[in-house]
PDB file of N, CA and C in Angstrom:
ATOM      1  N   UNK A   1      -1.397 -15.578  -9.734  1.00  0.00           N
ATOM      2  CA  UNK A   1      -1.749 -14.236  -9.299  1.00  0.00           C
ATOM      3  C   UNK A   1      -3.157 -13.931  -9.786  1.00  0.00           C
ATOM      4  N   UNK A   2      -3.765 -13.275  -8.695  1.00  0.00           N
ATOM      5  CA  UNK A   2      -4.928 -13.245  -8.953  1.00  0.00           C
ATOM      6  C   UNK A   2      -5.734 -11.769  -9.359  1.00  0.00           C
ATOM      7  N   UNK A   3      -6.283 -11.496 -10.442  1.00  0.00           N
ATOM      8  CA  UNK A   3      -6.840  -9.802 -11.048  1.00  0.00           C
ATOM      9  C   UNK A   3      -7.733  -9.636  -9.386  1.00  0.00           C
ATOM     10  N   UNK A   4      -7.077  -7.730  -9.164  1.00  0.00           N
ATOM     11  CA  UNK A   4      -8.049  -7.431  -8.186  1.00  0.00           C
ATOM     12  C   UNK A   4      -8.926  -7.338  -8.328  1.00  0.00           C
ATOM     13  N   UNK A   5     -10.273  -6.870  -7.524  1.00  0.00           N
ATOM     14  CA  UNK A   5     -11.348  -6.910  -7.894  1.00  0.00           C
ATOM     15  C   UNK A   5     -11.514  -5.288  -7.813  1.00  0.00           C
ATOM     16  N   UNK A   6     -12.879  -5.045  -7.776  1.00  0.00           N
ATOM     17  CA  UNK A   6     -13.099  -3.533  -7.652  1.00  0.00           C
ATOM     18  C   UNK A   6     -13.328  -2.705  -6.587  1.00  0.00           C
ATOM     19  N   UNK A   7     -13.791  -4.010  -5.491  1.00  0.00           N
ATOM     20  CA  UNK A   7     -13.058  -3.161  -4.191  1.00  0.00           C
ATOM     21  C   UNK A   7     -12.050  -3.121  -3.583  1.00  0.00           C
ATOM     22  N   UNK A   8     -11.444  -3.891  -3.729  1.00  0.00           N
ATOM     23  CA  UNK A   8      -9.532  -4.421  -3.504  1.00  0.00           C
ATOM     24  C   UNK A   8      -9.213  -2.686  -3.795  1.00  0.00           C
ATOM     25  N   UNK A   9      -9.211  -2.529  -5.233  1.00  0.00           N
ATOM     26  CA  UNK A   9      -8.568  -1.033  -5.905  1.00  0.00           C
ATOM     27  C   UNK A   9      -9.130   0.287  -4.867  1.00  0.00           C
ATOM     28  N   UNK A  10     -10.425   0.190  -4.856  1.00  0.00           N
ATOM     29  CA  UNK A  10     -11.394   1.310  -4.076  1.00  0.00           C
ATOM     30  C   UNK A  10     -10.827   1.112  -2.731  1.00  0.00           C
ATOM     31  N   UNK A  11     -10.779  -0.032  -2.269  1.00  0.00           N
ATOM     32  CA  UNK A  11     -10.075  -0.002  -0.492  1.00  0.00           C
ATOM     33  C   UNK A  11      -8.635   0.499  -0.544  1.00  0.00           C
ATOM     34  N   UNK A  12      -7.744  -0.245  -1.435  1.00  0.00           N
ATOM     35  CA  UNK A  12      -6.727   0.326  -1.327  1.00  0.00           C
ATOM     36  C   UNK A  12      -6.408   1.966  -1.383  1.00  0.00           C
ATOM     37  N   UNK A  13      -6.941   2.829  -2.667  1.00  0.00           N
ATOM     38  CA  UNK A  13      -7.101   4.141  -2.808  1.00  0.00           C
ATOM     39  C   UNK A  13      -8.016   4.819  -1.640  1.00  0.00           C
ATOM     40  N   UNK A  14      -8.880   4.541  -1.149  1.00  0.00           N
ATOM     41  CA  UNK A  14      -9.076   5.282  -0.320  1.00  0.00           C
ATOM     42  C   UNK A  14      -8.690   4.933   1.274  1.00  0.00           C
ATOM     43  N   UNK A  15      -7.970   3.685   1.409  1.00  0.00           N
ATOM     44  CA  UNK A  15      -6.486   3.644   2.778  1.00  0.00           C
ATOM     45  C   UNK A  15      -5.598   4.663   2.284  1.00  0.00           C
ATOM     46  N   UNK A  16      -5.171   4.764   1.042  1.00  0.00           N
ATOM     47  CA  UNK A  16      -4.434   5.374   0.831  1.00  0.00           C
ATOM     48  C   UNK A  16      -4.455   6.979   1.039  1.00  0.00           C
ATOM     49  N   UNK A  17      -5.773   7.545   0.394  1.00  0.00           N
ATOM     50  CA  UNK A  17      -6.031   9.076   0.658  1.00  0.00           C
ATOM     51  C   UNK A  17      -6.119   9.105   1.858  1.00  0.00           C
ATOM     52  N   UNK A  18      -6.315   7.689   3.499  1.00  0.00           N
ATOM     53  CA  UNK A  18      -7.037   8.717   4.249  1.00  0.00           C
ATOM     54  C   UNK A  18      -5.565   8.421   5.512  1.00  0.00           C
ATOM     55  N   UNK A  19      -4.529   7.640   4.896  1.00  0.00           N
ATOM     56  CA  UNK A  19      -3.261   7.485   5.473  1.00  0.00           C
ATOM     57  C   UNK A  19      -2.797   8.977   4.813  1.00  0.00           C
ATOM     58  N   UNK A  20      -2.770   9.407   3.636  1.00  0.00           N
ATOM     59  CA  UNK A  20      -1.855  10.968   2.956  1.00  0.00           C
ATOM     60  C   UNK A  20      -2.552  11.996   3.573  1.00  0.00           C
ATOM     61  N   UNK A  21      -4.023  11.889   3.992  1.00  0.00           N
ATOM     62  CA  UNK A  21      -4.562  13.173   4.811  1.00  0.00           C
ATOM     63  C   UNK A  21      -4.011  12.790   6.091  1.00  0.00           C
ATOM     64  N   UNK A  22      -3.913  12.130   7.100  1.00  0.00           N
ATOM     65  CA  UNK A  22      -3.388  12.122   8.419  1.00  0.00           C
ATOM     66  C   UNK A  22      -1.851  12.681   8.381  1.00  0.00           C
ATOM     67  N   UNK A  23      -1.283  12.130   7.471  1.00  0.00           N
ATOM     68  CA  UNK A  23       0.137  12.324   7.333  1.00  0.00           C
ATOM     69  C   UNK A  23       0.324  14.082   6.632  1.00  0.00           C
ATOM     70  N   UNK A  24      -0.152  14.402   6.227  1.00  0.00           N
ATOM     71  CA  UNK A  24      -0.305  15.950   5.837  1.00  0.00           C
ATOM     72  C   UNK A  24      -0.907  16.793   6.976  1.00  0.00           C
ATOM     73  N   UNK A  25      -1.957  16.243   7.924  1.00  0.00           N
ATOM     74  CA  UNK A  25      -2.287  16.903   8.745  1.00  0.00           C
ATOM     75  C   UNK A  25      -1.387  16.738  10.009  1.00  0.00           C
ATOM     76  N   UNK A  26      -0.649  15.213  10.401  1.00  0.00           N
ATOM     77  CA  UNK A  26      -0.193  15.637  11.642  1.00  0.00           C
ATOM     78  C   UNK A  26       1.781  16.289  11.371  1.00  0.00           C
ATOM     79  N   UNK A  27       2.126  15.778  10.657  1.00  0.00           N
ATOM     80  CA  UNK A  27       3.859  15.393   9.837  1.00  0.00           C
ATOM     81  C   UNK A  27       3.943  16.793   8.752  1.00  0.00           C
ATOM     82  N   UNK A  28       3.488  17.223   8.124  1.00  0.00           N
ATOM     83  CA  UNK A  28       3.249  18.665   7.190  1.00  0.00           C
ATOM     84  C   UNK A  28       3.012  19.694   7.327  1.00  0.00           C
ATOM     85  N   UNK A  29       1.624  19.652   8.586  1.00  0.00           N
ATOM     86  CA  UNK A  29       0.699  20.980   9.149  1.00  0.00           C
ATOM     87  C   UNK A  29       0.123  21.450   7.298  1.00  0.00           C
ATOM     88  N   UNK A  30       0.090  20.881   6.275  1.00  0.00           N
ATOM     89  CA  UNK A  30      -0.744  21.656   5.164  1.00  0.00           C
ATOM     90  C   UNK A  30      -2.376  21.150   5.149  1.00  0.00           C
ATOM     91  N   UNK A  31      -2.852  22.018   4.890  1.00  0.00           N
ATOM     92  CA  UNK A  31      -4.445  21.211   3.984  1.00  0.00           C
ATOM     93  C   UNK A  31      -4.517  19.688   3.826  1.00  0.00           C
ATOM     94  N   UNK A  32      -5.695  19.678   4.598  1.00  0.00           N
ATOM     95  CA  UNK A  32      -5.645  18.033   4.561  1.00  0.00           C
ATOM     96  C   UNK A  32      -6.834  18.050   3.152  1.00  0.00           C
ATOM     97  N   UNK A  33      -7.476  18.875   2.584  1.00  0.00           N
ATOM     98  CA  UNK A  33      -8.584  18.963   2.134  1.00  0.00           C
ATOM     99  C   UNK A  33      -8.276  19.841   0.665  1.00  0.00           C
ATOM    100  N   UNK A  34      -7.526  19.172  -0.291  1.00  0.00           N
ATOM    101  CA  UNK A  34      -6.696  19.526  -0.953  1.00  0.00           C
ATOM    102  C   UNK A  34      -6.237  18.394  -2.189  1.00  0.00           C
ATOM    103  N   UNK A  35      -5.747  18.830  -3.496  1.00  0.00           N
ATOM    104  CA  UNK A  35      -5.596  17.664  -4.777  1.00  0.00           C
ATOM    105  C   UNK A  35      -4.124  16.870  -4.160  1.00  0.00           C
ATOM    106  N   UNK A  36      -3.074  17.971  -3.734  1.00  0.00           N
ATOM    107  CA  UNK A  36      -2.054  17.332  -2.792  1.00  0.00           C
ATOM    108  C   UNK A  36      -2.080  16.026  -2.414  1.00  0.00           C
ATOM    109  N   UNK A  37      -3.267  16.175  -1.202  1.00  0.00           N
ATOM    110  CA  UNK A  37      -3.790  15.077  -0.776  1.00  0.00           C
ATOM    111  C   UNK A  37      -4.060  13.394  -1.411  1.00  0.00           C
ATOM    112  N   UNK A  38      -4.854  14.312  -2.215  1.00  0.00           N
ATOM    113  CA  UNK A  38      -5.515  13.168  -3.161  1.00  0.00           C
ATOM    114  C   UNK A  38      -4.074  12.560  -3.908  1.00  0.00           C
ATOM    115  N   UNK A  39      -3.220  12.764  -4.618  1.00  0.00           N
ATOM    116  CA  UNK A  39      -2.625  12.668  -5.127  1.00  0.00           C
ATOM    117  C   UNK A  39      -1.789  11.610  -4.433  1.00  0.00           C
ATOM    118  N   UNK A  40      -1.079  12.409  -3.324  1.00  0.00           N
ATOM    119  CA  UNK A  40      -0.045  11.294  -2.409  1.00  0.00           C
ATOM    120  C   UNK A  40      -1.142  10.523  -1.966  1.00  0.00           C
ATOM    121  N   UNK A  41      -2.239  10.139  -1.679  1.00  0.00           N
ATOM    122  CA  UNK A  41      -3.273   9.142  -1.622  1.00  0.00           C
ATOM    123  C   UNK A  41      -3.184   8.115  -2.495  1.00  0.00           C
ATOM    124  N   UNK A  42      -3.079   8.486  -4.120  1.00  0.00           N
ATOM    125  CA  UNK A  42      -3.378   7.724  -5.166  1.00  0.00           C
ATOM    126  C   UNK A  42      -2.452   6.778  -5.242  1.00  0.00           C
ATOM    127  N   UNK A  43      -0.934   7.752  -5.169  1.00  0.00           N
ATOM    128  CA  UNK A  43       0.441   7.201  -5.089  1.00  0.00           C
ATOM    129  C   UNK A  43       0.685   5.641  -4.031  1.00  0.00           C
ATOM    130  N   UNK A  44      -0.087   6.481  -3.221  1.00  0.00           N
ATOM    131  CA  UNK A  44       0.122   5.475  -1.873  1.00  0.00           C
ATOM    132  C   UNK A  44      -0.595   3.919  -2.246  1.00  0.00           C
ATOM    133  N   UNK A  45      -1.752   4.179  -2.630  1.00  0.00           N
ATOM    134  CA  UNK A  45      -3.171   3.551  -2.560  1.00  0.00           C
ATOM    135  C   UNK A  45      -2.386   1.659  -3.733  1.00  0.00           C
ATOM    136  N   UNK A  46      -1.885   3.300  -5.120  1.00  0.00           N
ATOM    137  CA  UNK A  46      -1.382   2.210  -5.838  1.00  0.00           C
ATOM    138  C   UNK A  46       0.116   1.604  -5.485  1.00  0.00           C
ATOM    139  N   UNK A  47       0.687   1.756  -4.870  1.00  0.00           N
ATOM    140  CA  UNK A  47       2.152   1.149  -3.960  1.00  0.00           C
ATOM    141  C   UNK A  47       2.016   0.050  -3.824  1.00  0.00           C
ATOM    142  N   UNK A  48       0.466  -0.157  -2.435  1.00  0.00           N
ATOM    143  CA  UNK A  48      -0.090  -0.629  -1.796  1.00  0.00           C
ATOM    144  C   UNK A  48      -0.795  -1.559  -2.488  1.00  0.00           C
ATOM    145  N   UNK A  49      -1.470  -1.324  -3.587  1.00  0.00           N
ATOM    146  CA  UNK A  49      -2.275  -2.501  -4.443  1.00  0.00           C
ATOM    147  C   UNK A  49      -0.801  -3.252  -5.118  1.00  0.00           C
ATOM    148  N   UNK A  50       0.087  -2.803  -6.179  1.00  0.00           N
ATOM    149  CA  UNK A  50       0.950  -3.325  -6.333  1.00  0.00           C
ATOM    150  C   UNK A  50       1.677  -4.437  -5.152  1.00  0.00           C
ATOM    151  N   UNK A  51       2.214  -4.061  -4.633  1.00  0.00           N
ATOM    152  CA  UNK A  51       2.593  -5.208  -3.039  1.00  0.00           C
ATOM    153  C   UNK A  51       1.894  -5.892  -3.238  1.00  0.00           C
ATOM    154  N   UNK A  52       0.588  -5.722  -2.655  1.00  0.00           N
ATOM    155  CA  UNK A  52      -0.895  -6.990  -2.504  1.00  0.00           C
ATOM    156  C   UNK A  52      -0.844  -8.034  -3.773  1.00  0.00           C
ATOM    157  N   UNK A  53      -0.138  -7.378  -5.127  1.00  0.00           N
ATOM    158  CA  UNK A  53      -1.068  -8.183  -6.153  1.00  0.00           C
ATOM    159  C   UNK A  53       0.510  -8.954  -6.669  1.00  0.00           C
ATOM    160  N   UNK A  54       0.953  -8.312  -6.540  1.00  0.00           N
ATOM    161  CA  UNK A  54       2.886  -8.105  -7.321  1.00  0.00           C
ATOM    162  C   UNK A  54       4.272  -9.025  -6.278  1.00  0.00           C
ATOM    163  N   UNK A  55       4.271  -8.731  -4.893  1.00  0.00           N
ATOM    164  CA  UNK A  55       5.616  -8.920  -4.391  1.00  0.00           C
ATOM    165  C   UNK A  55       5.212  -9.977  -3.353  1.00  0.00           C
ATOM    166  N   UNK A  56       4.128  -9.864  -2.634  1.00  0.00           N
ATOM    167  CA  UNK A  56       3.113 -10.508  -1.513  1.00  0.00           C
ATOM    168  C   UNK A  56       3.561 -11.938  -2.236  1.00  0.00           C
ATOM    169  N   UNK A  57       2.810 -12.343  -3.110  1.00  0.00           N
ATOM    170  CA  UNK A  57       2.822 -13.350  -3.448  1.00  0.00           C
ATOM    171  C   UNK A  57       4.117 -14.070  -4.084  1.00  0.00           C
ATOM    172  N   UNK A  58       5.137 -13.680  -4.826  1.00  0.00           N
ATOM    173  CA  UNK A  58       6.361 -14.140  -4.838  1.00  0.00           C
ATOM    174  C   UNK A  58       7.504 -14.297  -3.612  1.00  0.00           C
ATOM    175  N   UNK A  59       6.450 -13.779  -2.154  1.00  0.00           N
ATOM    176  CA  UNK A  59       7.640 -13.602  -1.368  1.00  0.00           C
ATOM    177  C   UNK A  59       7.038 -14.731  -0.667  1.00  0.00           C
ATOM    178  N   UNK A  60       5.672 -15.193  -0.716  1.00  0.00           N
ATOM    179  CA  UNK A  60       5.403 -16.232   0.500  1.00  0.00           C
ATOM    180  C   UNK A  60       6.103 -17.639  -0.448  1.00  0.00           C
ATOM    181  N   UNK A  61       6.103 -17.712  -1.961  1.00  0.00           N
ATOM    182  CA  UNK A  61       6.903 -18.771  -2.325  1.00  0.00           C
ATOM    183  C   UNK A  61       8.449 -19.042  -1.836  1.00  0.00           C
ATOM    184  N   UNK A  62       8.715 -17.472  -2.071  1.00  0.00           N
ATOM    185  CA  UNK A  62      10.538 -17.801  -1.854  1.00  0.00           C
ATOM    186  C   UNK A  62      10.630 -17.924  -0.290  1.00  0.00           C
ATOM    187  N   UNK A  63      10.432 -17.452   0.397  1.00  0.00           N
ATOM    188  CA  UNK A  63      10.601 -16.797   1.584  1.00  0.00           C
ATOM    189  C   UNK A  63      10.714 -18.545   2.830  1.00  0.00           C
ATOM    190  N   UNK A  64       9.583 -19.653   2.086  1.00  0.00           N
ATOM    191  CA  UNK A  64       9.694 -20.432   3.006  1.00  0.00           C
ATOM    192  C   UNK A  64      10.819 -21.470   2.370  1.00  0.00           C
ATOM    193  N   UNK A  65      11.207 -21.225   1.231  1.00  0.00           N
ATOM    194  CA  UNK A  65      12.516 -22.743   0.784  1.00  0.00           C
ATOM    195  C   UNK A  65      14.143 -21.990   1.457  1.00  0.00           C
ATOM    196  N   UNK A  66      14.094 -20.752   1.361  1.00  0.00           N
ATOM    197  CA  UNK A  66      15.009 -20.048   2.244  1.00  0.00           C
ATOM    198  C   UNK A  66      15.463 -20.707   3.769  1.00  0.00           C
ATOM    199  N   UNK A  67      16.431 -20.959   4.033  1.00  0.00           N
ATOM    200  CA  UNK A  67      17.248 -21.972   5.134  1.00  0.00           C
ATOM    201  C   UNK A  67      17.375 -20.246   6.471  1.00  0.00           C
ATOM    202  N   UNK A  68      17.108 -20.672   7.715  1.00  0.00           N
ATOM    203  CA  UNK A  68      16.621 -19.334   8.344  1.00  0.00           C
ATOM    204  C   UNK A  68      18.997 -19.367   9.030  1.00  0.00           C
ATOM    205  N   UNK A  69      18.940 -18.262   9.664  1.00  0.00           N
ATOM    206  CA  UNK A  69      20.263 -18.535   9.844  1.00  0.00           C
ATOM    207  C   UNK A  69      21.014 -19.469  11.736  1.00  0.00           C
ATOM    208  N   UNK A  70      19.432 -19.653  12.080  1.00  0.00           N
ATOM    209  CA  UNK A  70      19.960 -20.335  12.992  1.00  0.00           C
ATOM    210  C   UNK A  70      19.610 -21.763  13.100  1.00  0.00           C
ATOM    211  N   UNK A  71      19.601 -22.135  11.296  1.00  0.00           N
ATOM    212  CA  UNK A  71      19.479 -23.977  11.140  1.00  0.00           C
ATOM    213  C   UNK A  71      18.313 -24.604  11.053  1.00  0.00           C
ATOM    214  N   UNK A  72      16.942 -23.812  12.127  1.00  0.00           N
ATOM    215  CA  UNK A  72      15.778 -24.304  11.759  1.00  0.00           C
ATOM    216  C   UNK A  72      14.789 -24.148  10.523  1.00  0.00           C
TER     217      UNK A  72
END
């Protein structure tokens, strides 16, 4: 596993704020322009880096010794 770098973190957090502003503006109707925002952004941003750095990579190991269920 590999340490992110510093735009890995910065891309992820700000996919993240600008997926929690769409989703507040179209799914909420509140302030897209707001700490709210930012917040479920951050949440998101770090979810999202976790996966990438954390589950991503233990799943492409397991995922291919796994037998599929129709034999191939």
């Amino acid at each position: 596993m590999s340490m992110p770098n510093t735009q890995d973190i910065i891309d992820n957090l700000l996919r993240g704020v600008a997926i929690a502003a769409v989703n507040r503006a179209i799914f909420e109707r509140k302030p897209v322009f707001s700490m709210g925002t930012v917040n479920q952004g951050v949440r998101l941003g770090g979810a999202s880096l976790a996966y990438d750095n954390l589950v991503r990579p233990v799943a492409k190991q397991v995922l291919p010794q796994l037998p599929l269920p129709n034999g191939k």
